[in-house]
PDB file of N, CA and C in Angstrom:
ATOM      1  N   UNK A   1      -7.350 -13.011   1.865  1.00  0.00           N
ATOM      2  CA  UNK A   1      -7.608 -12.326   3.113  1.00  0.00           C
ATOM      3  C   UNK A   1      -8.881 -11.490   2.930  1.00  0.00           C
ATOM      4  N   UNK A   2      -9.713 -11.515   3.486  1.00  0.00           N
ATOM      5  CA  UNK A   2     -11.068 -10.812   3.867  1.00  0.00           C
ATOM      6  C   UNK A   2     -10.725  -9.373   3.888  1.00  0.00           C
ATOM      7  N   UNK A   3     -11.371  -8.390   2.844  1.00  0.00           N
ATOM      8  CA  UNK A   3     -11.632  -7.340   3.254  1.00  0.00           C
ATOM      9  C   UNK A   3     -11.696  -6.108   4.524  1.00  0.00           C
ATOM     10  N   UNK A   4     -12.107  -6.887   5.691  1.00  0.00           N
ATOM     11  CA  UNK A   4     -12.536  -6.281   7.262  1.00  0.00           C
ATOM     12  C   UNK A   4     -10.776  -6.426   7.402  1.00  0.00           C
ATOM     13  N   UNK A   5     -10.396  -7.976   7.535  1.00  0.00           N
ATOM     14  CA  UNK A   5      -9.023  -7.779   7.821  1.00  0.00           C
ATOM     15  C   UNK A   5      -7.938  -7.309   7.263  1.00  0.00           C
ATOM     16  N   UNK A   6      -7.941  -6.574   5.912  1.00  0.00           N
ATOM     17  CA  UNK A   6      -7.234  -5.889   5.206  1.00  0.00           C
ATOM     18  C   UNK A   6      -6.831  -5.008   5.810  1.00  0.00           C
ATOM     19  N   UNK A   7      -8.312  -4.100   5.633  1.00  0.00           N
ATOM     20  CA  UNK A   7      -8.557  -2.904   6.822  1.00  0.00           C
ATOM     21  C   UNK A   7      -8.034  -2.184   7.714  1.00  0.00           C
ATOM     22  N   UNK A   8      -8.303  -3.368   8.547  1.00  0.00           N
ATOM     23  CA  UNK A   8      -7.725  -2.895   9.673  1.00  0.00           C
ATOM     24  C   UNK A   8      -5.955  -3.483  10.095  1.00  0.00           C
ATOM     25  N   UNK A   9      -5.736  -3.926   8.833  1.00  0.00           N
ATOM     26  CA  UNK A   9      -3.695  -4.278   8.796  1.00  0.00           C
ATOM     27  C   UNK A   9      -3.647  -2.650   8.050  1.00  0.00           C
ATOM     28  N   UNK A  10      -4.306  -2.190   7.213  1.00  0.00           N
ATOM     29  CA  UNK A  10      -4.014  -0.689   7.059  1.00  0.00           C
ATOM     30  C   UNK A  10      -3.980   0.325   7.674  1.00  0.00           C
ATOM     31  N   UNK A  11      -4.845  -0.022   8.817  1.00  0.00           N
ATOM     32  CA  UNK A  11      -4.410   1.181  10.074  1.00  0.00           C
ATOM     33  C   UNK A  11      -3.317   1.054  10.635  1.00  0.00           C
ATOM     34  N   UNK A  12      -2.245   2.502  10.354  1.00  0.00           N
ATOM     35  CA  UNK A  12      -1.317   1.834  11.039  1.00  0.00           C
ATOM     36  C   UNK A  12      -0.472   3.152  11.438  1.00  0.00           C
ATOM     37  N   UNK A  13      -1.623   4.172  12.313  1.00  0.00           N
ATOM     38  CA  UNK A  13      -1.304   5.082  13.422  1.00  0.00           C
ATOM     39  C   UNK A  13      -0.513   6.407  12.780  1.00  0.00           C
ATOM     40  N   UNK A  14      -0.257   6.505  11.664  1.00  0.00           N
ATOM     41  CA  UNK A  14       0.450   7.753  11.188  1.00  0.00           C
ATOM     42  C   UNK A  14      -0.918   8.003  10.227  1.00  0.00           C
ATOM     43  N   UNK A  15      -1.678   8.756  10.385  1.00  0.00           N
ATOM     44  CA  UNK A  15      -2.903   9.033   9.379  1.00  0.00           C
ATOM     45  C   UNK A  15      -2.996   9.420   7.562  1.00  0.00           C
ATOM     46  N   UNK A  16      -1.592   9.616   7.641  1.00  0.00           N
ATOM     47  CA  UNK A  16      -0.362   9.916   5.907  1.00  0.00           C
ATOM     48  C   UNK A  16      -0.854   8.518   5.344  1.00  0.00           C
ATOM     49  N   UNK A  17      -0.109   7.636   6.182  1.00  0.00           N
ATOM     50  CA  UNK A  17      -0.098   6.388   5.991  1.00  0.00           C
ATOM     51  C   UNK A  17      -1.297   5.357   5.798  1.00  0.00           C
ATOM     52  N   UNK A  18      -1.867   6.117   6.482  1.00  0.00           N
ATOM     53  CA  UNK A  18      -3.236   5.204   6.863  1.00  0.00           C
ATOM     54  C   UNK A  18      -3.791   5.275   5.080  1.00  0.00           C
ATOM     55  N   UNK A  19      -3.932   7.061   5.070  1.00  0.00           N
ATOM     56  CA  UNK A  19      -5.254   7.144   4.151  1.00  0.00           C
ATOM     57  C   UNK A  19      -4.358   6.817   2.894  1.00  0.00           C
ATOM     58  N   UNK A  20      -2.878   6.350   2.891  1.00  0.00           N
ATOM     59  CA  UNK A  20      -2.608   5.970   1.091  1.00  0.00           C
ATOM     60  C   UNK A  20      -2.976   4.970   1.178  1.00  0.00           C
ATOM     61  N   UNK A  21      -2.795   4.004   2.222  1.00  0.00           N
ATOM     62  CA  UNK A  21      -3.451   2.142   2.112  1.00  0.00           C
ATOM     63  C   UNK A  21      -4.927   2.169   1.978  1.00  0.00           C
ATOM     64  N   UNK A  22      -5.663   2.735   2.727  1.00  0.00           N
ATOM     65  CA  UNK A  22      -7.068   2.984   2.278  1.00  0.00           C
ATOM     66  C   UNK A  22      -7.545   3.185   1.655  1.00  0.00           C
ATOM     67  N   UNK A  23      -7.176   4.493   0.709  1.00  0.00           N
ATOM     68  CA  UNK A  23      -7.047   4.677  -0.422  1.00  0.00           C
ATOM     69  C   UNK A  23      -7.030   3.760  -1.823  1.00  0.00           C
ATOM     70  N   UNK A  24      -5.915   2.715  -1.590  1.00  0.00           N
ATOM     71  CA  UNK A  24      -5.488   1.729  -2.346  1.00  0.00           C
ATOM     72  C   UNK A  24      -6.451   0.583  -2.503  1.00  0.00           C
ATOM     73  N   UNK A  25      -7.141   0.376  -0.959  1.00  0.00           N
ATOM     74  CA  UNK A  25      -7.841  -0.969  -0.435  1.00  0.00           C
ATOM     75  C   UNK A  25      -9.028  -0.133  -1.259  1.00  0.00           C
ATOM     76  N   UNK A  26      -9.670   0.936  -1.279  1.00  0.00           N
ATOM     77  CA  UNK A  26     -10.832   0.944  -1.632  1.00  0.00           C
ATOM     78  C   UNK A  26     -11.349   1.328  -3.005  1.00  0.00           C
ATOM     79  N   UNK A  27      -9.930   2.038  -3.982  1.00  0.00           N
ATOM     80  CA  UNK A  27      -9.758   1.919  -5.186  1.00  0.00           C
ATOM     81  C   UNK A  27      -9.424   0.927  -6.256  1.00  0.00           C
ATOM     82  N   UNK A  28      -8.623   0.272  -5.293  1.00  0.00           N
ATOM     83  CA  UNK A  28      -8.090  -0.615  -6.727  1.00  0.00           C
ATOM     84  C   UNK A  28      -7.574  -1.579  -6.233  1.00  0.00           C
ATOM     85  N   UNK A  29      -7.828  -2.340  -5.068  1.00  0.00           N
ATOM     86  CA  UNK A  29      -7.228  -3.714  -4.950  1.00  0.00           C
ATOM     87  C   UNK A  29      -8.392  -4.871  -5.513  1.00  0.00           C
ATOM     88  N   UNK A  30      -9.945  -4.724  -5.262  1.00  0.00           N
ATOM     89  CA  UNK A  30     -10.858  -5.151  -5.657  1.00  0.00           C
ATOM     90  C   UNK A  30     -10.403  -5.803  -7.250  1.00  0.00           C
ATOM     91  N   UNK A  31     -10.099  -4.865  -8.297  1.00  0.00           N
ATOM     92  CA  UNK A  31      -9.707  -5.227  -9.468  1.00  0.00           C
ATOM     93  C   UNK A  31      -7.876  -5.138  -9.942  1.00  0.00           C
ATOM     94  N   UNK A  32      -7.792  -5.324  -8.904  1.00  0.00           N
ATOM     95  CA  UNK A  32      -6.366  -5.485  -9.326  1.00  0.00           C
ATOM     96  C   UNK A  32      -5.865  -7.507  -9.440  1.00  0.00           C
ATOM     97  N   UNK A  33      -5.369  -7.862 -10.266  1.00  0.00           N
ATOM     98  CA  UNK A  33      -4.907  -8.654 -10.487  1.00  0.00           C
ATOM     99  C   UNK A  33      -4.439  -9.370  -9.002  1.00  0.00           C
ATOM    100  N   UNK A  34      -4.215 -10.980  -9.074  1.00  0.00           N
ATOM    101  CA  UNK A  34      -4.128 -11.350  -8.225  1.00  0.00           C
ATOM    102  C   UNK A  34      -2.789 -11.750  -7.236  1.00  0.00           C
ATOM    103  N   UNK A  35      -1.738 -11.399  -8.075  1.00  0.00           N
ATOM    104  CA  UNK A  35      -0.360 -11.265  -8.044  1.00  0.00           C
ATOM    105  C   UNK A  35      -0.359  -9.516  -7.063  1.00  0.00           C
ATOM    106  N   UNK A  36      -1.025  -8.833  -7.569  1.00  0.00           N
ATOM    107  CA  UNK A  36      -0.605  -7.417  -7.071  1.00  0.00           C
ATOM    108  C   UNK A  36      -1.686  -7.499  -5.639  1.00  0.00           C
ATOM    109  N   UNK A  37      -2.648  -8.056  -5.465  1.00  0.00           N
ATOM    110  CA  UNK A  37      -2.935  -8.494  -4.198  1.00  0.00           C
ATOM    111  C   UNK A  37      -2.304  -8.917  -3.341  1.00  0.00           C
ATOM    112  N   UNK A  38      -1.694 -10.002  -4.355  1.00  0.00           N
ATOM    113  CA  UNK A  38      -0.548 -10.713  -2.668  1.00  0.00           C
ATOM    114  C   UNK A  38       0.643  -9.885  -2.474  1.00  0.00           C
ATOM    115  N   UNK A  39       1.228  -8.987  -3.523  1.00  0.00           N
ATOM    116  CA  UNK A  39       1.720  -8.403  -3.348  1.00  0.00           C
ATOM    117  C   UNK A  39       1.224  -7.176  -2.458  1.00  0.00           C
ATOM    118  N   UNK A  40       0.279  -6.691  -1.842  1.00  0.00           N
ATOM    119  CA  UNK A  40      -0.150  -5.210  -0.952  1.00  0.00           C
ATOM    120  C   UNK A  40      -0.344  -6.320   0.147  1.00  0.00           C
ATOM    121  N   UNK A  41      -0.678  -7.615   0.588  1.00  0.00           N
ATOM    122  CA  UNK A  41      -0.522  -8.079   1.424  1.00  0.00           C
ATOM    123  C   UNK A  41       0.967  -8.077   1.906  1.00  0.00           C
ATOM    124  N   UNK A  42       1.874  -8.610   1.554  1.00  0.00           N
ATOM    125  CA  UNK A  42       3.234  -8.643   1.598  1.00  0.00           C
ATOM    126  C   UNK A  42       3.290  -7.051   2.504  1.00  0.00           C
ATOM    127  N   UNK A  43       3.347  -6.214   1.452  1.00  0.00           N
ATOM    128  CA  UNK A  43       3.742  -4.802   1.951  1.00  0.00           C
ATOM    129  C   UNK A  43       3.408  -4.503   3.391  1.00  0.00           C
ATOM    130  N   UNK A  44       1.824  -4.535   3.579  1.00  0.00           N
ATOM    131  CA  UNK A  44       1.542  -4.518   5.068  1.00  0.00           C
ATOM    132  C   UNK A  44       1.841  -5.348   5.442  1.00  0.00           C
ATOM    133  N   UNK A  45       3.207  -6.318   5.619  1.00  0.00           N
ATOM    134  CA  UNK A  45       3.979  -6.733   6.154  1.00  0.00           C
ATOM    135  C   UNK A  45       5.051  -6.121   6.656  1.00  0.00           C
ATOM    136  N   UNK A  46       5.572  -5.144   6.123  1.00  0.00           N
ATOM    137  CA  UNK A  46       6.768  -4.055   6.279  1.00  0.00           C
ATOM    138  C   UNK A  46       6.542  -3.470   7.700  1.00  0.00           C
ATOM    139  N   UNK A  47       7.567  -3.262   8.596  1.00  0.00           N
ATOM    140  CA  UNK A  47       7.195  -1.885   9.371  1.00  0.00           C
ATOM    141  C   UNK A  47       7.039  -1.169   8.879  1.00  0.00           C
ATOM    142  N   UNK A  48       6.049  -0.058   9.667  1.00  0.00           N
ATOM    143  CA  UNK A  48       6.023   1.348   9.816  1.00  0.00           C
ATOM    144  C   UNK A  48       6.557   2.165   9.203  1.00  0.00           C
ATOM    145  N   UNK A  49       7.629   1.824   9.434  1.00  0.00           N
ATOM    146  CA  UNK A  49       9.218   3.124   9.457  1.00  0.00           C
ATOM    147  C   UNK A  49       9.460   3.132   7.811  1.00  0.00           C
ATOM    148  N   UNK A  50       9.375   1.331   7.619  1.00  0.00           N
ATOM    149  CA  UNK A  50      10.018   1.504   6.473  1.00  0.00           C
ATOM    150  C   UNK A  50       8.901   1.956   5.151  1.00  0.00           C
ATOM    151  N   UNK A  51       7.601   1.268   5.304  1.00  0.00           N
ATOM    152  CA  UNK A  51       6.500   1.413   4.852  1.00  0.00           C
ATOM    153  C   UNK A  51       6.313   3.001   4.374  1.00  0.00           C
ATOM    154  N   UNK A  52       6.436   3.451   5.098  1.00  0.00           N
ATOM    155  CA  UNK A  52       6.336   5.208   5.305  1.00  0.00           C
ATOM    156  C   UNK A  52       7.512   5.473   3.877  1.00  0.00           C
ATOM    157  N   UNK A  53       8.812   5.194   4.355  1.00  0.00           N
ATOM    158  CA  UNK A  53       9.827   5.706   3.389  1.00  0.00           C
ATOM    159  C   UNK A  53       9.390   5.205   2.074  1.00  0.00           C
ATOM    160  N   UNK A  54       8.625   3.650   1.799  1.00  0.00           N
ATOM    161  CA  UNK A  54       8.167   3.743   0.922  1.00  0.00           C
ATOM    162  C   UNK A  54       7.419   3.929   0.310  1.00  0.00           C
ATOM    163  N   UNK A  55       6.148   4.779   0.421  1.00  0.00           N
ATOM    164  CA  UNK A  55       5.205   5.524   0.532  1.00  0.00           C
ATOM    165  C   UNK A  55       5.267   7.210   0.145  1.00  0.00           C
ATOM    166  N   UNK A  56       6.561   7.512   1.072  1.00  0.00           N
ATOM    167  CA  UNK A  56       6.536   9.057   0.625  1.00  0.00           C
ATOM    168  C   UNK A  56       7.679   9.633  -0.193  1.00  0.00           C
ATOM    169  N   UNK A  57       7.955   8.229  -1.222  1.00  0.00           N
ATOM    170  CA  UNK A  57       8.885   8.632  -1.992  1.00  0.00           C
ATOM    171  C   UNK A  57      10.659   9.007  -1.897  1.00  0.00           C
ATOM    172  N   UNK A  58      10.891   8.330  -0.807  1.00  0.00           N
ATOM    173  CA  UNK A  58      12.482   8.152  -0.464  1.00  0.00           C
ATOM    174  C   UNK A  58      12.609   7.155  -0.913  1.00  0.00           C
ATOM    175  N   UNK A  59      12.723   5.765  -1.080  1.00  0.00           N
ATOM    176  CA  UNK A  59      13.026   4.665  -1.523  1.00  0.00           C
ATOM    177  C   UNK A  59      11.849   3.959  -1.547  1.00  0.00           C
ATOM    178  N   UNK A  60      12.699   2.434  -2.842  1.00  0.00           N
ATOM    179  CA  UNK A  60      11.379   1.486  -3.261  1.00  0.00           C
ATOM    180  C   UNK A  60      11.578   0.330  -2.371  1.00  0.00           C
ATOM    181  N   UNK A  61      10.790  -0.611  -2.446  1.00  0.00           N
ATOM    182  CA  UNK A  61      11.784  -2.240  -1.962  1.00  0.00           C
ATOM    183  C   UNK A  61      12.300  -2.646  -3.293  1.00  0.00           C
ATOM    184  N   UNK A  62      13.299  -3.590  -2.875  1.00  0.00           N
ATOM    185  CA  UNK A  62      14.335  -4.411  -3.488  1.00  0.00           C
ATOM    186  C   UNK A  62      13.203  -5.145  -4.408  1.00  0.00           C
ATOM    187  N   UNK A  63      12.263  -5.337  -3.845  1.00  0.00           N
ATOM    188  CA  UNK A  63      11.230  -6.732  -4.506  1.00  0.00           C
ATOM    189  C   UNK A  63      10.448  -5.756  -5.641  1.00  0.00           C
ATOM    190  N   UNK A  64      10.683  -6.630  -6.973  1.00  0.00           N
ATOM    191  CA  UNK A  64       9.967  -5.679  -7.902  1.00  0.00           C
ATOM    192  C   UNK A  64       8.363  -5.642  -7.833  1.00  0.00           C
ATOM    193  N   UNK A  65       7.658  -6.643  -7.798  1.00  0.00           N
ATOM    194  CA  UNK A  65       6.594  -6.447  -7.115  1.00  0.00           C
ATOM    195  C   UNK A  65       5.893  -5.813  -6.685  1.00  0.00           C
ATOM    196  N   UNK A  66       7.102  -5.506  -5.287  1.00  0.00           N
ATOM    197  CA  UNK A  66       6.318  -4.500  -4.488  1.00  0.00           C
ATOM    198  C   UNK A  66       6.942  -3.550  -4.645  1.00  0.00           C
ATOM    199  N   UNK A  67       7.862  -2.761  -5.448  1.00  0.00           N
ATOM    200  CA  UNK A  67       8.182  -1.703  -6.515  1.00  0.00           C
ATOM    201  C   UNK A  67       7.433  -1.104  -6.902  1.00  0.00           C
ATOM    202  N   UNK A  68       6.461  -1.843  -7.877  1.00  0.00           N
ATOM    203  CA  UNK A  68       5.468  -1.578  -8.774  1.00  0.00           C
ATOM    204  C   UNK A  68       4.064  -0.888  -8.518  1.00  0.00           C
ATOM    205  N   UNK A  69       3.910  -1.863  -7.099  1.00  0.00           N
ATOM    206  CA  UNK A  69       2.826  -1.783  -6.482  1.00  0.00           C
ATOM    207  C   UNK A  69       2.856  -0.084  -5.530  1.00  0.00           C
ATOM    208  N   UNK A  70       4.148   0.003  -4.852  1.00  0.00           N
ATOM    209  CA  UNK A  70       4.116   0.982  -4.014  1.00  0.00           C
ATOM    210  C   UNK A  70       4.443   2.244  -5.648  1.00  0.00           C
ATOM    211  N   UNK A  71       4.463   2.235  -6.298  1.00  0.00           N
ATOM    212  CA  UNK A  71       4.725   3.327  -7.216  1.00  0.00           C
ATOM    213  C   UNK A  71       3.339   3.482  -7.967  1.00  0.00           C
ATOM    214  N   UNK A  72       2.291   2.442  -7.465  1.00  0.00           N
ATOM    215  CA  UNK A  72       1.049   2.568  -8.144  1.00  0.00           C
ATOM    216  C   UNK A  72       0.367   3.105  -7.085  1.00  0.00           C
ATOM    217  N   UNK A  73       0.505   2.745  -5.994  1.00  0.00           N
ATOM    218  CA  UNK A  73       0.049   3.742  -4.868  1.00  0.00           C
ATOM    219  C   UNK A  73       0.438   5.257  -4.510  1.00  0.00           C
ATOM    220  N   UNK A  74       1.476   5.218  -4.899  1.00  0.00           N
ATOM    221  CA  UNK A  74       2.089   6.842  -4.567  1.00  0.00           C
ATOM    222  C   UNK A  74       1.567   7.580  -5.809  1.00  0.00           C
ATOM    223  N   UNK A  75       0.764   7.357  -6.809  1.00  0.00           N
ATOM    224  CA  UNK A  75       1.000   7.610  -7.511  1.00  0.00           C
ATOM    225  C   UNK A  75      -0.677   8.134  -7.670  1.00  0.00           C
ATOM    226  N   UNK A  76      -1.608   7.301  -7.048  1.00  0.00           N
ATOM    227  CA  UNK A  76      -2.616   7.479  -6.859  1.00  0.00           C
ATOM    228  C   UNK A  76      -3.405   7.982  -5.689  1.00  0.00           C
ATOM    229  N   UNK A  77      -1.975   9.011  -4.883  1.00  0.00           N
ATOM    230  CA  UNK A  77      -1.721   9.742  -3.438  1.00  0.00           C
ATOM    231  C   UNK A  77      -1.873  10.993  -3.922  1.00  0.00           C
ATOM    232  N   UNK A  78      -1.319  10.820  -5.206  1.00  0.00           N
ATOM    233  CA  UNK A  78      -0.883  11.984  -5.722  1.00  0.00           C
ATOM    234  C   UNK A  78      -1.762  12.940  -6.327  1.00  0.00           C
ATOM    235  N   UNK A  79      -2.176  11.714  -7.337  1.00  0.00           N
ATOM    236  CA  UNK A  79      -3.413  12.452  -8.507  1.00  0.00           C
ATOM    237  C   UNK A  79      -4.656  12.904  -7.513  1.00  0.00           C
ATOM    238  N   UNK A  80      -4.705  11.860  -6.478  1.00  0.00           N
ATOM    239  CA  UNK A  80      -6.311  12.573  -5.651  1.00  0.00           C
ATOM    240  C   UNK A  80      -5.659  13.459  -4.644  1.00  0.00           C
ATOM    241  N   UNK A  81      -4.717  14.184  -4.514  1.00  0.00           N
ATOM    242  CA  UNK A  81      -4.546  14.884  -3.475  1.00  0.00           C
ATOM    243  C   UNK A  81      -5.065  16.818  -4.212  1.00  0.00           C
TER     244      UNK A  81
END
């Protein structure tokens, strides 16, 4: 998936939300392995609702994967905040 359209699947109207995917897209998906790519694709697959819960540290998904991935993001919410 193209960069532009990453993007803008990361906007996604709660601005919390927005800037950890942005964040992610502009730190470290570039060199992230290609498994953990399709995996942050996947994720911005999630709703909103749930996306969020997994994001601000209430629960992971079931999928280890995207476990991994959302605990590498929260994680890098964290250190730059």
């Amino acid at each position: 998936m193209k960069e532009d359209q990453l993007r803008w699947r990361c906007r996604r109207g709660m601005r919390e939300l927005d800037l950890m995917l942005l964040r992610y897209l502009d730190g470290a998906y570039d060199q992230a392995p290609e498994a953990e790519k399709a995996a942050f694709v996947r994720l911005l697959d999630e709703p909103d609702d749930r996306l969020w819960r997994y994001l601000s540290a209430d629960c992971l998904p079931v999928d280890s994967s995207l476990a991994e991935l959302v605990l590498k993001i929260r994680s890098a919410s964290t250190s730059s905040s």
